[in-house]
Protein backbone atom coordinates (compact mmCIF):
# COMPACT_ATOMS: atom_id res chain seq x y z
CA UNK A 1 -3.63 18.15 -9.44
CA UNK A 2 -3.44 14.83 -8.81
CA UNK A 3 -1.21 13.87 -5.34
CA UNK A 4 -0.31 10.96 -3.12
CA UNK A 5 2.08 11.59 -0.17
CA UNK A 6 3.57 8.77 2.32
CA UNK A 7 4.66 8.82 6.08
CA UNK A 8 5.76 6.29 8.61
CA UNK A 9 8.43 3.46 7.77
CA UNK A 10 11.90 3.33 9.78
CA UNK A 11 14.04 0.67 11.85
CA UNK A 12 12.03 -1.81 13.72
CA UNK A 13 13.22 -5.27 15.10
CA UNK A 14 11.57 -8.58 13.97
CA UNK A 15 8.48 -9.63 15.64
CA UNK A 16 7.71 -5.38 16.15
CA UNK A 17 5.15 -3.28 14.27
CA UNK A 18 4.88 -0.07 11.89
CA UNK A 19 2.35 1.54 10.20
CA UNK A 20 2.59 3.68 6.85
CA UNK A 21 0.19 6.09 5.89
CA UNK A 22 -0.81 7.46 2.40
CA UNK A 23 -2.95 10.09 1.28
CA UNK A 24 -4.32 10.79 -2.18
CA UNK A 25 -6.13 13.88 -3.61
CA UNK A 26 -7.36 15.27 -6.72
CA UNK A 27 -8.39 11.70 -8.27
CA UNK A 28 -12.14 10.68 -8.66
CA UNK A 29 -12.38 8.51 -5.85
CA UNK A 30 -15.39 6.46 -8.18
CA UNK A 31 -12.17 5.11 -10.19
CA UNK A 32 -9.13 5.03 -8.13
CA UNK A 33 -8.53 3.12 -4.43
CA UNK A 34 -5.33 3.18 -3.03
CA UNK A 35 -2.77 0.11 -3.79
CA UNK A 36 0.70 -0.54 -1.49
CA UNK A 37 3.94 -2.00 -3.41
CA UNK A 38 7.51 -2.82 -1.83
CA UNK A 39 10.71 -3.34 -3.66
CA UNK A 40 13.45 -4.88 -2.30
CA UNK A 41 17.14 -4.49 -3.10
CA UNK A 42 18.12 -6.36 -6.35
CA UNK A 43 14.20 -7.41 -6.26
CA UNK A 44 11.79 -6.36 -8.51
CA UNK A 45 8.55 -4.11 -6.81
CA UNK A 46 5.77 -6.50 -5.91
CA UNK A 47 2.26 -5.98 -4.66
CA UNK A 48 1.39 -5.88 -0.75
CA UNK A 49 -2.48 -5.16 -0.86
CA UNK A 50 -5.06 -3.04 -1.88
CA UNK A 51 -8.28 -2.06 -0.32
CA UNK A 52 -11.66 -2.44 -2.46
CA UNK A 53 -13.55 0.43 -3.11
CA UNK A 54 -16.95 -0.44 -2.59
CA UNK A 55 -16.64 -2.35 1.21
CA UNK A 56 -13.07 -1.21 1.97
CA UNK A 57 -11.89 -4.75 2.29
CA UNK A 58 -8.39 -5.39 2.22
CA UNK A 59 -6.72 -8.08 -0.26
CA UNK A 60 -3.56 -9.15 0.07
CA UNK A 61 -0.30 -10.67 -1.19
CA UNK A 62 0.32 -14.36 0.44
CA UNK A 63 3.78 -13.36 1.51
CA UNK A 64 2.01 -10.61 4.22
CA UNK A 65 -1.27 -12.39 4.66
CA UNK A 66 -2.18 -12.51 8.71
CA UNK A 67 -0.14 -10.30 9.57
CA UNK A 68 -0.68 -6.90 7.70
CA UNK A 69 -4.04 -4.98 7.91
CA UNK A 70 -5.15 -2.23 5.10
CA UNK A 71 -7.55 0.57 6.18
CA UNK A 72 -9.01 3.67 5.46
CA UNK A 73 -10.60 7.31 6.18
CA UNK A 74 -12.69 9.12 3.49
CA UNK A 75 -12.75 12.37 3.86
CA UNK A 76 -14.44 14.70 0.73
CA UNK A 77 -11.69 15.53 -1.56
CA UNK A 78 -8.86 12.83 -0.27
CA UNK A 79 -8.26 9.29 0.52
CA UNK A 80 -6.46 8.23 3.59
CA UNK A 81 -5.02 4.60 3.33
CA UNK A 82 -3.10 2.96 6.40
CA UNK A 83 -0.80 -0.44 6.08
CA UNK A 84 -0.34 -1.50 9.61
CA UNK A 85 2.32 -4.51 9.70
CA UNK A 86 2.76 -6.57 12.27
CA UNK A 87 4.67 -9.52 12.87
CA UNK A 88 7.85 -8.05 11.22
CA UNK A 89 10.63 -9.78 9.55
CA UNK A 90 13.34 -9.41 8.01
CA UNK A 91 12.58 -10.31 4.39
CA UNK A 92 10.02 -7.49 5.24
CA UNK A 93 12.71 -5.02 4.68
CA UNK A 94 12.26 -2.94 1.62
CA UNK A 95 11.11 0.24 -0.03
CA UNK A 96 7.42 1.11 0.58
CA UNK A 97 5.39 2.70 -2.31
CA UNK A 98 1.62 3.34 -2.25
CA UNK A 99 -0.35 4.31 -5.39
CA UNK A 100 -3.12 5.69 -6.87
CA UNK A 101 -4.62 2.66 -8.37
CA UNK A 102 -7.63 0.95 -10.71
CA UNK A 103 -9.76 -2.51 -10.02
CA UNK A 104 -9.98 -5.09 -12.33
CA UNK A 105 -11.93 -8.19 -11.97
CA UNK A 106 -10.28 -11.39 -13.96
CA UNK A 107 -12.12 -14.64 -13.84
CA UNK A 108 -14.55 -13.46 -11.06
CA UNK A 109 -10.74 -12.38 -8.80
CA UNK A 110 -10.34 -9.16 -7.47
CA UNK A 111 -6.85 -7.17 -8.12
CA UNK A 112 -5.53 -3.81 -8.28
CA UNK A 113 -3.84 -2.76 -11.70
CA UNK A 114 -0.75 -0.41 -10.83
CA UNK A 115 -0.60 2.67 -12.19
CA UNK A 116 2.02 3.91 -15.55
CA UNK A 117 1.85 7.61 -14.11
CA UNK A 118 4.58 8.71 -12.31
CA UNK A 119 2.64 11.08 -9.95
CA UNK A 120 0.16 8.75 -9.60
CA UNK A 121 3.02 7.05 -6.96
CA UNK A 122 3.77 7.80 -3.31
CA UNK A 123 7.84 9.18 -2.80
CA UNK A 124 8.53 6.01 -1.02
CA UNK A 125 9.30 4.90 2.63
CA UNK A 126 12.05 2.75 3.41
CA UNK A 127 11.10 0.22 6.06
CA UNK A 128 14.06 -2.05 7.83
CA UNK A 129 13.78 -5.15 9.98
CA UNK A 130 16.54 -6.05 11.85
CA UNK A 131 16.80 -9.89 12.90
């Protein structure tokens, strides 16, 4: 049975720190890394990062670039992924998703292709920074 499960957000001021957590199990970890999403209110959900598969390197959206970090822990049957953000701000503040998701390589670019299951998605984690 496939399952991904969040923890971590809350209230933090700007300039502070947080770090979410997500783990995944019951995917084949050959196809599937783990992707992080936000959506903000009255936004639509955008991309934060994702973390490649074969060298667990981290790619990331401009607007969080330098100041949030992706990582991971393999373990046999699940996938830990970590999104440690620093440098908070405000316009940070929205709901946190992360996701089972697939690569795709377009024009020699690596990106993460989000995925249409619903239980293929974390329950969410609201993060808030206060100015």
């Amino acid at each position: 049975e496939a399952k991904v499960v969040q923890s971590g957000g809350g209230l933090v001021q700007a300039g502070g720190s947080l770090r979410l957590s997500c783990t995944a199990s019951g995917f084949n970890f050959d196809d599937y890394t783990i992707g992080w999403f936000r959506q903000a209110p009255g936004k639509e959900r955008e991309g934060v990062g994702c973390i490649r598969r074969s060298d667990g390197r981290g790619f990331y959206a401009d607007s969080v670039k330098g100041r949030f970090t992706i990582s991971r822990d393999n373990a046999k049957s699940t996938l830990t992924v970590y999104l440690q953000m620093n440098s908070l701000k405000p316009e940070d503040t929205a709901v946190y998703y992360c996701a089972a998701v697939t690569e795709e390589y377009v024009r020699d670019e690596y990106s993460c292709v989000s995925p249409e299951e619903d239980d293929y998605w974390g329950q969410g984690t609201q993060v808030t920074v206060s100015s």
